[in-house]
Protein backbone atom coordinates (compact mmCIF):
# COMPACT_ATOMS: atom_id res chain seq x y z
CA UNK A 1 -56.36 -147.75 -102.57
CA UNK A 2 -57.89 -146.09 -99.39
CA UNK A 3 -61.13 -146.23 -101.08
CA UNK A 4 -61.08 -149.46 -101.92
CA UNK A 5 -60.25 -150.71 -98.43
CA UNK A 6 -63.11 -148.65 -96.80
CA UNK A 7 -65.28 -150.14 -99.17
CA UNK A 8 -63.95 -153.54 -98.76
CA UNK A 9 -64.25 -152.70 -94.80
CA UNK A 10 -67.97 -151.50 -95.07
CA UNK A 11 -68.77 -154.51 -96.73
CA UNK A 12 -67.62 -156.93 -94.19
CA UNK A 13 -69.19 -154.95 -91.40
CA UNK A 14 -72.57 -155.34 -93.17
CA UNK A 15 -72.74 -159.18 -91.44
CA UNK A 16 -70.67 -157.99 -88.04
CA UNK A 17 -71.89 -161.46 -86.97
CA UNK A 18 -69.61 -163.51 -89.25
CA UNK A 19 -66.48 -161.84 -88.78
CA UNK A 20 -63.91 -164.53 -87.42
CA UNK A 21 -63.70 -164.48 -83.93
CA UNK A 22 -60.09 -166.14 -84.09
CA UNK A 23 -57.95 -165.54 -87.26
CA UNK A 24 -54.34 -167.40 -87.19
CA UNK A 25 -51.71 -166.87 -89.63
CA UNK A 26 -48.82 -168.71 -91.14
CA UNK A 27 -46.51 -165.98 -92.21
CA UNK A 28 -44.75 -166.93 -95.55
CA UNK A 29 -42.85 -165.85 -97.79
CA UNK A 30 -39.85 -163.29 -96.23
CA UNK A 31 -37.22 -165.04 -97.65
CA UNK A 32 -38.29 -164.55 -101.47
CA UNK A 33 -39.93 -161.36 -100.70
CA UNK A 34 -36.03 -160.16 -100.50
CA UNK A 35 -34.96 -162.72 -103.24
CA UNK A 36 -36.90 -161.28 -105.55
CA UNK A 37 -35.50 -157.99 -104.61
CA UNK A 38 -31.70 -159.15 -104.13
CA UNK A 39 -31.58 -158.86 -100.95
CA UNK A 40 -30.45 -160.96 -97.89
CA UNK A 41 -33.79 -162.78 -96.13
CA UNK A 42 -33.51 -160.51 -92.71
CA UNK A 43 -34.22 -158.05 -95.52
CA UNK A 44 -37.34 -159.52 -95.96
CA UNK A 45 -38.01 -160.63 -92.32
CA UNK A 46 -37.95 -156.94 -91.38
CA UNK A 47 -40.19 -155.87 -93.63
CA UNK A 48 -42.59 -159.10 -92.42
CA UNK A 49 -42.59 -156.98 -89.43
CA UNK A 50 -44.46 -153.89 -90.99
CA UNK A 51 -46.87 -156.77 -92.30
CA UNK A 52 -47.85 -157.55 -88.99
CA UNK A 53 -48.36 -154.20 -87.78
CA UNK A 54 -50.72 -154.06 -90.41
CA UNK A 55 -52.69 -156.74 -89.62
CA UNK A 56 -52.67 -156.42 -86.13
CA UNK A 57 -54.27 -152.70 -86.67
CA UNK A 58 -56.75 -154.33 -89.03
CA UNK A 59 -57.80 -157.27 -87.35
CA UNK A 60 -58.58 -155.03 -84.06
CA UNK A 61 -59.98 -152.21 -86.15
CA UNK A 62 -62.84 -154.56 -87.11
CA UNK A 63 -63.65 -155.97 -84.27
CA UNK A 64 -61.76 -160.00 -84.59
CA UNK A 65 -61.17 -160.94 -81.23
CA UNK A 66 -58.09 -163.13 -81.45
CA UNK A 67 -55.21 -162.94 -83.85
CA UNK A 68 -52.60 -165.80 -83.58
CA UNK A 69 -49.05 -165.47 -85.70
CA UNK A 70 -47.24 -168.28 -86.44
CA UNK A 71 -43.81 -166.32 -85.43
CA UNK A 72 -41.12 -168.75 -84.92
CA UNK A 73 -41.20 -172.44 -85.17
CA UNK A 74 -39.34 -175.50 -83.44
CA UNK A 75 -38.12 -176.25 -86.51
CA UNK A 76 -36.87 -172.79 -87.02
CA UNK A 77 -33.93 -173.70 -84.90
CA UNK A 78 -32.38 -175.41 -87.80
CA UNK A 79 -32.07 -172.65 -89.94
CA UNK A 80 -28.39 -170.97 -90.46
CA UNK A 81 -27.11 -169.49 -87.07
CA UNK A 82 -27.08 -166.08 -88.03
CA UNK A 83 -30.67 -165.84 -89.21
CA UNK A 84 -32.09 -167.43 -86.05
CA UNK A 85 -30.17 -164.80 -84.09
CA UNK A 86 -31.57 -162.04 -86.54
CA UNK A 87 -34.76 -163.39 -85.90
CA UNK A 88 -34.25 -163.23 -82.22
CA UNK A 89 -32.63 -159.99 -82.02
CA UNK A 90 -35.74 -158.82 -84.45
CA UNK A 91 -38.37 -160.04 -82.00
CA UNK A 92 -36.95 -158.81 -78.83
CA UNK A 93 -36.66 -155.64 -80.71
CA UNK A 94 -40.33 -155.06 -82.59
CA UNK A 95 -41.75 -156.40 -79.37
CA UNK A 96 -40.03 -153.51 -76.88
CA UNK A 97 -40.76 -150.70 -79.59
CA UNK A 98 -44.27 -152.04 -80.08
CA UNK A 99 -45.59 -152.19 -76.18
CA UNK A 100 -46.58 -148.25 -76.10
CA UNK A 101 -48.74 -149.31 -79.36
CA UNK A 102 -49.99 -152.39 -77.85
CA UNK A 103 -51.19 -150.44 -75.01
CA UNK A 104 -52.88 -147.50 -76.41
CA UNK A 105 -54.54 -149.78 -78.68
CA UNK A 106 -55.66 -152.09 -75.95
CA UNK A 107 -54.70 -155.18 -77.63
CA UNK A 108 -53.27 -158.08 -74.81
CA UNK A 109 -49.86 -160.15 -75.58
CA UNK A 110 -49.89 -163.47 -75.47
CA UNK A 111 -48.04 -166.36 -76.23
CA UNK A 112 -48.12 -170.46 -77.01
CA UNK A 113 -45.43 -172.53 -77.63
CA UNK A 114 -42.09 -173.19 -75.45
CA UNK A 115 -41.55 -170.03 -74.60
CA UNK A 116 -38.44 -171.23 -71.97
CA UNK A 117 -36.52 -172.34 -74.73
CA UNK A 118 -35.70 -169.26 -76.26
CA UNK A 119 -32.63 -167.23 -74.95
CA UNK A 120 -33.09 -165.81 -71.25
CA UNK A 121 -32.80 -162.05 -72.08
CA UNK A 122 -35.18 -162.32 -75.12
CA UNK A 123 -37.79 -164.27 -73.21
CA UNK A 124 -37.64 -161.52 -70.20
CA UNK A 125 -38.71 -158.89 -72.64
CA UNK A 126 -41.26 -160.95 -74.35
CA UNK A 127 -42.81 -162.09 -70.47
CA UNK A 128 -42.49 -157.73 -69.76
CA UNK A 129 -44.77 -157.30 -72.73
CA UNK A 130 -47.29 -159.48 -71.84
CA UNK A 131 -47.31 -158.08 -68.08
CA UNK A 132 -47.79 -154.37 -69.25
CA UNK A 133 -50.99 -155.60 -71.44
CA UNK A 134 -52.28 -158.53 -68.92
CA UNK A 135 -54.97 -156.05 -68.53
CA UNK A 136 -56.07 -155.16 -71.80
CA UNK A 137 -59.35 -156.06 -73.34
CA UNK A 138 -59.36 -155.62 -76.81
CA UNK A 139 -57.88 -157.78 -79.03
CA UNK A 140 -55.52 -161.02 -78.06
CA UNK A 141 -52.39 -161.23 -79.89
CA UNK A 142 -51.46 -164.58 -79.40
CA UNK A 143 -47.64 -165.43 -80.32
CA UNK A 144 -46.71 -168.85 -81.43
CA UNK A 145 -42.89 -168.84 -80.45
CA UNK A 146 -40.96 -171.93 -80.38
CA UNK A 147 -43.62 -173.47 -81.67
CA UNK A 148 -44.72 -176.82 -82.88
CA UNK A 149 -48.36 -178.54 -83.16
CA UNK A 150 -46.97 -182.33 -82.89
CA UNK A 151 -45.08 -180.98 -79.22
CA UNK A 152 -47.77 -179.11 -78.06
CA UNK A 153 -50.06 -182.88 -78.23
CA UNK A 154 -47.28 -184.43 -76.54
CA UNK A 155 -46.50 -181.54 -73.71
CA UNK A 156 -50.51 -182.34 -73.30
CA UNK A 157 -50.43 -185.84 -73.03
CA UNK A 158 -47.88 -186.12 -71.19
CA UNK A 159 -49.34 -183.67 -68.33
CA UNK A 160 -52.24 -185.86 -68.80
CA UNK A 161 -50.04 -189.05 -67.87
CA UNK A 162 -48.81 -187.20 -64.69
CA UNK A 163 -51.84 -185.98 -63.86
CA UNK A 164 -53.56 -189.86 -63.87
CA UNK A 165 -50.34 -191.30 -62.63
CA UNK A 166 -50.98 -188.43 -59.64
CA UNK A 167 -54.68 -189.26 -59.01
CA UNK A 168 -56.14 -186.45 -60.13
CA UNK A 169 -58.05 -187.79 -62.77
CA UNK A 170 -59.08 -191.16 -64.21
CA UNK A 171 -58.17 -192.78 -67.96
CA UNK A 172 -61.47 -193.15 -68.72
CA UNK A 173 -62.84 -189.57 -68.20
CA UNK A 174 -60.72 -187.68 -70.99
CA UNK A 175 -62.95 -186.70 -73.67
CA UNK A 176 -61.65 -184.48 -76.67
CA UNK A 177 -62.75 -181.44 -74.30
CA UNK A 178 -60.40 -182.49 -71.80
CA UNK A 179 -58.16 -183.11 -73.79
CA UNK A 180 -58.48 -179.30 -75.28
CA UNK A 181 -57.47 -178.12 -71.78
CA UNK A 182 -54.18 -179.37 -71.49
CA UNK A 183 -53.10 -177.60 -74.77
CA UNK A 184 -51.23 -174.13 -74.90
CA UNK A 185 -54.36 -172.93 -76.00
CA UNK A 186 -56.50 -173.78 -73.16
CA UNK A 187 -57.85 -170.35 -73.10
CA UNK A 188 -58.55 -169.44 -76.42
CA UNK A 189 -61.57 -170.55 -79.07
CA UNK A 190 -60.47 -172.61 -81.76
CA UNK A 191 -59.44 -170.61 -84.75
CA UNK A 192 -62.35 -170.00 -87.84
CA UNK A 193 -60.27 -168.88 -90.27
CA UNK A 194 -56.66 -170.29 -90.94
CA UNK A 195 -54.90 -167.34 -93.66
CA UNK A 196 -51.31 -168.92 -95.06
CA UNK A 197 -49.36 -166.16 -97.24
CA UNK A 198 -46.69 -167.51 -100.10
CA UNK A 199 -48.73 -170.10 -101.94
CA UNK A 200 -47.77 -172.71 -100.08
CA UNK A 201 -50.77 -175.34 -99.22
CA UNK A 202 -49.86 -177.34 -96.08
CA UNK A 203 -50.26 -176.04 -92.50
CA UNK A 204 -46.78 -177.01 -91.31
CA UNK A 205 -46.85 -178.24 -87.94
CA UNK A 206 -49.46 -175.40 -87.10
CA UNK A 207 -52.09 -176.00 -84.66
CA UNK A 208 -52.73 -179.49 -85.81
CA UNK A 209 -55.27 -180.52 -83.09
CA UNK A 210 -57.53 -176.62 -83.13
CA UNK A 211 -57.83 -176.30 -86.44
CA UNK A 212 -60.00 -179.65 -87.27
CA UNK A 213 -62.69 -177.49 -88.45
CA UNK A 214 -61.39 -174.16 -89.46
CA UNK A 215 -61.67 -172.66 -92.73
CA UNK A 216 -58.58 -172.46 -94.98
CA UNK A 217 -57.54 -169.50 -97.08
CA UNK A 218 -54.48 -170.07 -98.74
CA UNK A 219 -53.12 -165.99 -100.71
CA UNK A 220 -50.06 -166.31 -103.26
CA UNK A 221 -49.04 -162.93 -101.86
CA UNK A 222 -45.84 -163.05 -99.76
CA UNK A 223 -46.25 -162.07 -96.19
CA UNK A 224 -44.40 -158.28 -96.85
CA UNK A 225 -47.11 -157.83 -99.19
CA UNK A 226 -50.02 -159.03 -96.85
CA UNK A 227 -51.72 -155.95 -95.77
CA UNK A 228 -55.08 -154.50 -94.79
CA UNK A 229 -56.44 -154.88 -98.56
CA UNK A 230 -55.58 -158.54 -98.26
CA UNK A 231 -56.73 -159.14 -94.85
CA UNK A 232 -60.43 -157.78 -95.77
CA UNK A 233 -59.98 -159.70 -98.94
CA UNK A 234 -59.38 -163.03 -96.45
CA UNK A 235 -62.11 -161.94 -94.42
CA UNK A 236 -64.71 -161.45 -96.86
CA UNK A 237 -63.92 -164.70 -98.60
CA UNK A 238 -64.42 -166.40 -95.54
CA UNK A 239 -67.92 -164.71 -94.91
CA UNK A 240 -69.28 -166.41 -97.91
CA UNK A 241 -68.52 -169.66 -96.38
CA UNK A 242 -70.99 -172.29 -94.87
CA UNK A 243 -69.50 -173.81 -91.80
CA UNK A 244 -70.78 -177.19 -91.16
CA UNK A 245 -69.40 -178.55 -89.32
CA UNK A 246 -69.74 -182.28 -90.72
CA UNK A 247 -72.78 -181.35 -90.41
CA UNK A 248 -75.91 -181.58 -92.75
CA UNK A 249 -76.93 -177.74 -91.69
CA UNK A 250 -74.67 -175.22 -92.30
CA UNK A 251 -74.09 -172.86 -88.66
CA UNK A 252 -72.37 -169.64 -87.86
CA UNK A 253 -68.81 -170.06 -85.04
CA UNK A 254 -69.39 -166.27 -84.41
C-alpha cells in the first residue's frame, strides 16, 4: 500500500502547478460505516475522526493550501439529542488533543459558519485553537461548524442591507465581488475541487454561492475509509481536468 501511495504521490507532484489550491470536503458516510459493522453511529463518527487526520496530513504534505471540512451542519441540530452532544463532546475533544499537532505541523485553524451558536464551553476551546495557530503559515484548515450555505447568503445580505441602510455603500455598486466579501469566506479562494465521500451526489447546503465553478468528485467510499490513497486518487482525477470556466479555452485556478 505504501508503495502505491508514493507512487500515486510522485505522480501528482509531476504538475505541482495543478494541485488544488482549495480542496473542501463533505464528510459522508459515519453512520453506515458503523452499520455495516453493528455498531452505534458515534462508532463511526470517531473513527471519521482518524479520516481527517489523514487527510489533513496529506493535503499539507503536498503542498494544497486550504482544506475546508464540512464538520457540522445547521441542520445537524435536528438529529437525536444524544448524537449531537457526542458530536460536540467529540469536537471539543479531537480539537484540544490535536492543537500540539496542528502546531508542529504549521497548519492554521479556522472556522466558517455560526460559530456562537454552539455551546459556550465548546466554542471557547474551538476560539483557543485557532489563537495558538493564528500564526501559522502552512496549510488553512478551515472548519465549517454550524454551518449552512443558504444562511451564510442571508447573514451576507443582510450585512449588506445594514451597511446601505448605514451609508456606507450604495445599491448600485454591489457586484458579485462585493458580494464575495460579506461571506464567511471573505478570506479564502474559492474552492477547485469539491470531494463528497458515501455516494451521495448533491452538495447539501454546502458552499452554495463558492463553489459555482469548482470541480466535483463524488467517491462511494465512506468517510472512515477516505484516506491518503483516496485523497491522491481525488487529486489526480482532478488534474486531468480542463477548467473552463464557461469558457471556450480551458485555464489552470492554480
Amino acid at each position: 500500500m505504501k508503495n502505491i501511495e508514493e507512487n500515486l504521490k510522485a505522480r501528482i507532484l509531476e504538475t505541482p502547478e495543478r494541485i488544488p489550491v482549495h480542496v473542501a470536503i463533505i464528510m459522508d458516510g459515519n453512520g453506515r460505516w458503523a452499520a455495516q459493522r453493528n455498531r452505534p453511529r458515534t462508532f463511526g463518527h470517531k473513527a471519521g475522526v482518524d479520516a481527517v487526520k489523514k487527510v489533513v496530513r496529506t493535503a499539507s504534505e503536498i503542498g494544497v493550501k486550504y482544506l475546508t471540512l464540512y464538520t457540522f451542519s445547521s441542520e445537524n441540530w435536528s438529529r437525536p439529542a444524544t448524537e449531537v452532544a457526542a458530536l460536540m463532546q467529540l469536537l471539543t475533544r479531537t480539537t484540544k488533543n490535536a492543537i500540539n499537532e496542528l502546531i508542529e505541523n504549521d497548519v492554521k485553524l479556522i472556522t466558517i459558519g455560526r460559530i456562537n451558536g454552539l455551546p459556550q464551553k465548546k466554542r471557547e476551546v474551538i476560539l483557543e485553537a485557532i489563537e495558538r495557530t493564528r500564526d501559522n503559515k502552512g496549510l488553512v484548515l478551515n472548519l465549517a461548524l454550524n454551518y449552512g450555505g443558504r444562511s451564510e447568503i442571508l447573514d451576507a445580505v443582510k450585512a449588506i442591507a445594514n451597511s446601505s441602510r448605514a451609508g456606507l455603500l450604495d445599491i448600485k455598486d454591489i457586484t458579485e465581488e462585493l458580494f464575495s466579501r460579506f461571506l464567511y469566506t471573505v478570506d479564502l479562494p474559492d474552492p477547485d475541487m469539491l470531494i463528497r465521500t458515501s455516494g451521495v451526489k448533491r452538495i447539501s447546503n454546502f458552499l452554495l454561492w463558492q463553489t459555482s465553478y469548482t470541480e466535483l468528485f463524488i467517491t462511494d467510499e465512506l468517510w472512515p475509509d477516505f484516506g491518503r490513497k483516496e485523497l491522491f486518487e481525488a487529486i489526480l482525477d482532478y488534474q486531468k481536468r480542463e477548467r473552463r470556466f464557461g469558457n471556450l479555452t480551458a485555464r489552470n485556478s492554480a
